[in-house]
N, C-alpha and C. Protein backbone atom coordinates (compact mmCIF):
# COMPACT_ATOMS: atom_id res chain seq x y z
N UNK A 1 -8.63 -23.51 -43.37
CA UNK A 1 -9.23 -24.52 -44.24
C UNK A 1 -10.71 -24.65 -43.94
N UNK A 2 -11.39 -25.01 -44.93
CA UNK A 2 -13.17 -24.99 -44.82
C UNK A 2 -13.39 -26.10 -43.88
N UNK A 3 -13.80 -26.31 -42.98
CA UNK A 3 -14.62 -26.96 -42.36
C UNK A 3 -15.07 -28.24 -42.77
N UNK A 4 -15.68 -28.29 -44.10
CA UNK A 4 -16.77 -29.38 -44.03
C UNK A 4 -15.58 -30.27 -45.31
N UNK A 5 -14.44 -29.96 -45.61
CA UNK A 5 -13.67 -30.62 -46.12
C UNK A 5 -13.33 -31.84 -45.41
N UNK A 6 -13.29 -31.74 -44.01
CA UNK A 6 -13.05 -32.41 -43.02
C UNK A 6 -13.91 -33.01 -42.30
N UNK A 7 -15.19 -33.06 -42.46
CA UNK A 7 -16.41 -33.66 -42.82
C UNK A 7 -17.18 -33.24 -41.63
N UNK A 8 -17.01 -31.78 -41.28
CA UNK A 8 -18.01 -31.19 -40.53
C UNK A 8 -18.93 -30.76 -40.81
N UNK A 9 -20.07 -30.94 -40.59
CA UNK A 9 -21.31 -29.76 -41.04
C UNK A 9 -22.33 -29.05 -39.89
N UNK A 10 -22.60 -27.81 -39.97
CA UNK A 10 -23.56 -27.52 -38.94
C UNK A 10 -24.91 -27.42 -39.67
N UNK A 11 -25.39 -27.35 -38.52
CA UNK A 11 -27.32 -27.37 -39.36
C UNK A 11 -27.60 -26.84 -38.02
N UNK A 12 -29.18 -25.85 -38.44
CA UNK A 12 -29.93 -25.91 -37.10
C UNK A 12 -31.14 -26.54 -37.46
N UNK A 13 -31.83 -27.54 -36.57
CA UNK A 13 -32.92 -28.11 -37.40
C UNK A 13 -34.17 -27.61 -36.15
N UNK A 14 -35.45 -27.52 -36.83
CA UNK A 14 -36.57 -27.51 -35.94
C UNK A 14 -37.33 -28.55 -36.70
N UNK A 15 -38.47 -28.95 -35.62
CA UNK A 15 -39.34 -29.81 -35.30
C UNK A 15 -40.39 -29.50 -34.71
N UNK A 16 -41.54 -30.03 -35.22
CA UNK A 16 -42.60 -29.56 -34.85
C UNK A 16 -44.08 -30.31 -35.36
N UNK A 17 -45.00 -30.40 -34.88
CA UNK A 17 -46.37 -31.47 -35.14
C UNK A 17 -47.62 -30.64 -34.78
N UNK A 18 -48.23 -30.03 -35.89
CA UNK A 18 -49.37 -29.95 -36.72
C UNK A 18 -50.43 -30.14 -35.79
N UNK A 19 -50.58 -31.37 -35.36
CA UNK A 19 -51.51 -32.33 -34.00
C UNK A 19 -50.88 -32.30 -32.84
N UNK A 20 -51.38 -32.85 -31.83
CA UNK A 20 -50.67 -33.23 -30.93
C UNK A 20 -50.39 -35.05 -30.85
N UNK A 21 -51.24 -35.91 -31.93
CA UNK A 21 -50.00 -36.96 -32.55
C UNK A 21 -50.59 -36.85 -33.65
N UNK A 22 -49.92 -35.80 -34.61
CA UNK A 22 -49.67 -35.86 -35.76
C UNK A 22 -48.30 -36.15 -36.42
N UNK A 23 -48.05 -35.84 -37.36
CA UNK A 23 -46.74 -36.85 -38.01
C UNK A 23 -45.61 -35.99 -37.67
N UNK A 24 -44.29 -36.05 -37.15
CA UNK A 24 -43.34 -34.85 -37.30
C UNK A 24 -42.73 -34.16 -38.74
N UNK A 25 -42.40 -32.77 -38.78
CA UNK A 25 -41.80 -32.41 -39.77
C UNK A 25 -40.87 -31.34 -39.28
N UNK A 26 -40.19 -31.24 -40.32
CA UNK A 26 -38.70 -30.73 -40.21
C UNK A 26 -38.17 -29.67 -40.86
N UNK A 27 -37.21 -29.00 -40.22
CA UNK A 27 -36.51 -28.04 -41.54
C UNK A 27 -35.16 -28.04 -40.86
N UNK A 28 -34.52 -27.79 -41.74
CA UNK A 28 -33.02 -27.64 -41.70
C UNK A 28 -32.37 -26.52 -42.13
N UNK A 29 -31.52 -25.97 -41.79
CA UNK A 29 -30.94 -24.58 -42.21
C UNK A 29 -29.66 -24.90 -42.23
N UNK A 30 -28.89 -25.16 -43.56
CA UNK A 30 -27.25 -24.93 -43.96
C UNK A 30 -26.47 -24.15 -43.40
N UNK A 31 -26.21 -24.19 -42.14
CA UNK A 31 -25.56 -22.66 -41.44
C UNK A 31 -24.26 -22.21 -42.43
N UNK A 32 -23.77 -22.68 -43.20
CA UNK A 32 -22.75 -22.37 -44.48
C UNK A 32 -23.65 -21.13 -45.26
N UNK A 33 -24.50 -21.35 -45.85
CA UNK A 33 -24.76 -20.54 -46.90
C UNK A 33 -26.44 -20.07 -46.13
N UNK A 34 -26.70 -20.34 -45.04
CA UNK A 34 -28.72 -20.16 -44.45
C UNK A 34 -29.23 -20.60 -45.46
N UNK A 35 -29.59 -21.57 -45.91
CA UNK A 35 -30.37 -22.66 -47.02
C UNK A 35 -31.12 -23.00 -46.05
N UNK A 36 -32.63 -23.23 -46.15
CA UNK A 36 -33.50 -23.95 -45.44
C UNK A 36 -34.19 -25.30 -45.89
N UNK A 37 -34.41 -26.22 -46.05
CA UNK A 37 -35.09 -27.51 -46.79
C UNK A 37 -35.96 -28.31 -45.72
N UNK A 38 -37.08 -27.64 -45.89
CA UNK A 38 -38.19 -28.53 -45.31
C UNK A 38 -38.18 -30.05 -45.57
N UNK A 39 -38.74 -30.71 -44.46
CA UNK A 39 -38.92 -32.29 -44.54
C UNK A 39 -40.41 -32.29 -43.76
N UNK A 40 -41.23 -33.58 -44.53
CA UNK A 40 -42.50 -33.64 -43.84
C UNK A 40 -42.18 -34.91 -44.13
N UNK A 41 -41.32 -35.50 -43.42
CA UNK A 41 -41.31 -36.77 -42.53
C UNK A 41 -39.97 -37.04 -42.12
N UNK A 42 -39.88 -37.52 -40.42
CA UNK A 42 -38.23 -37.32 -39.85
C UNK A 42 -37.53 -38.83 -41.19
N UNK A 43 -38.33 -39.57 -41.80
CA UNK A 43 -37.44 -40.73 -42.54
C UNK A 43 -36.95 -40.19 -44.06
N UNK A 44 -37.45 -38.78 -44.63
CA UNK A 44 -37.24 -37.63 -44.92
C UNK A 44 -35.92 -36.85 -44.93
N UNK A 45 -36.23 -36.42 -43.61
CA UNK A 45 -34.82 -35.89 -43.13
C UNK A 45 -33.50 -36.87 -42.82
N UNK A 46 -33.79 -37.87 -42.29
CA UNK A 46 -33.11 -39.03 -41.93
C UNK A 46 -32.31 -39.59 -43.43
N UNK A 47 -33.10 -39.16 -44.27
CA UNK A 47 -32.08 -40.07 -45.42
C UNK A 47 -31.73 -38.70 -45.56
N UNK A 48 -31.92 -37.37 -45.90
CA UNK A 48 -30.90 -36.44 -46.01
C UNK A 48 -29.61 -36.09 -45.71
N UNK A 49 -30.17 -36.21 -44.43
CA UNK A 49 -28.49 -36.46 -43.28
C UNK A 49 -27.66 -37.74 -43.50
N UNK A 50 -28.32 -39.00 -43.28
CA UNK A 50 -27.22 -39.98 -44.50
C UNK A 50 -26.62 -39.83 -45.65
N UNK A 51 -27.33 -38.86 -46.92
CA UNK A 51 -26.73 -38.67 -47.84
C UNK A 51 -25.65 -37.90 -47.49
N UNK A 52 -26.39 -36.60 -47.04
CA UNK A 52 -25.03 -35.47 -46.79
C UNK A 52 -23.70 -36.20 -46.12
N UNK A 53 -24.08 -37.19 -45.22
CA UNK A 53 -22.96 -37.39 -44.13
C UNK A 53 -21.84 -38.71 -45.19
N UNK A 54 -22.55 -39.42 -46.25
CA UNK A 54 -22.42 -40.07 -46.72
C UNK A 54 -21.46 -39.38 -47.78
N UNK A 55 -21.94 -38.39 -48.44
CA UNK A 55 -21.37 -37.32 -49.65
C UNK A 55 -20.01 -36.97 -49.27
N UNK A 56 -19.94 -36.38 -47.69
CA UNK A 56 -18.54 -35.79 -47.15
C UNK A 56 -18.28 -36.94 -46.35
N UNK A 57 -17.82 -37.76 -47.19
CA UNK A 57 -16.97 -39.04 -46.55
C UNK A 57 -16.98 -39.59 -45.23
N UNK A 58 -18.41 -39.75 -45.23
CA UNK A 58 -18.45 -39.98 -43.17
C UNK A 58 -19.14 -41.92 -43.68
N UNK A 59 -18.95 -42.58 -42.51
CA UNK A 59 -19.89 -43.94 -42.49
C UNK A 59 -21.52 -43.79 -42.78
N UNK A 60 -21.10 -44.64 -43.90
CA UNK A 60 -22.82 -44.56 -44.32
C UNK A 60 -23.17 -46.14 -43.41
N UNK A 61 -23.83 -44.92 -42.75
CA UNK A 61 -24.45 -45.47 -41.42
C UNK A 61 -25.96 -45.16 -41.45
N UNK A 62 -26.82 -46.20 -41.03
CA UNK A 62 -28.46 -46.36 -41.26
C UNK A 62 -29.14 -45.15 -39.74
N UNK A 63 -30.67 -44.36 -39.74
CA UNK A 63 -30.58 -43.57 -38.19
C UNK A 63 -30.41 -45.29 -37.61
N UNK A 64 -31.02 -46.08 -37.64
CA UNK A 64 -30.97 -47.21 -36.97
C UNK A 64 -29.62 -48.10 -36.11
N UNK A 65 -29.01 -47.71 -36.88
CA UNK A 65 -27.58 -48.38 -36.01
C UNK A 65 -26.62 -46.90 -35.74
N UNK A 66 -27.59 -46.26 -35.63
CA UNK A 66 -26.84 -44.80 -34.52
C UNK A 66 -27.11 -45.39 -33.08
């Protein structure tokens, strides 16, 4: 059975800053299909991963009350 039916997902994400305090940005890679989707801001990525986690039936949960 698929994996993410069951509300798993893998990702590999990197991180990385432009400056040394410049803003962070992101990418993500769908290890399902290698899809990559840049983010230039972690609140960006942060609602991504709520949606996704939200989409495959997980607690829509805020990063904040992680």
């Amino acid at each position: 059975m698929d994996k993410q039916t069951f509300g798993y997902q893998t990702y590999v994400l990197r991180m990385w800053r432009e400056k040394p305090h410049g803003t962070w940005r992101a990418m993500v890679q769908l290890v399902p299909n290698g899809e990559w989707i840049a983010f230039n801001t972690l609140d960006k990525l942060f609602a991504f991963l709520v949606q996704r986690s939200t989409f495959a039936g997980g607690e829509n949960q805020t990063p904040s009350s992680l």
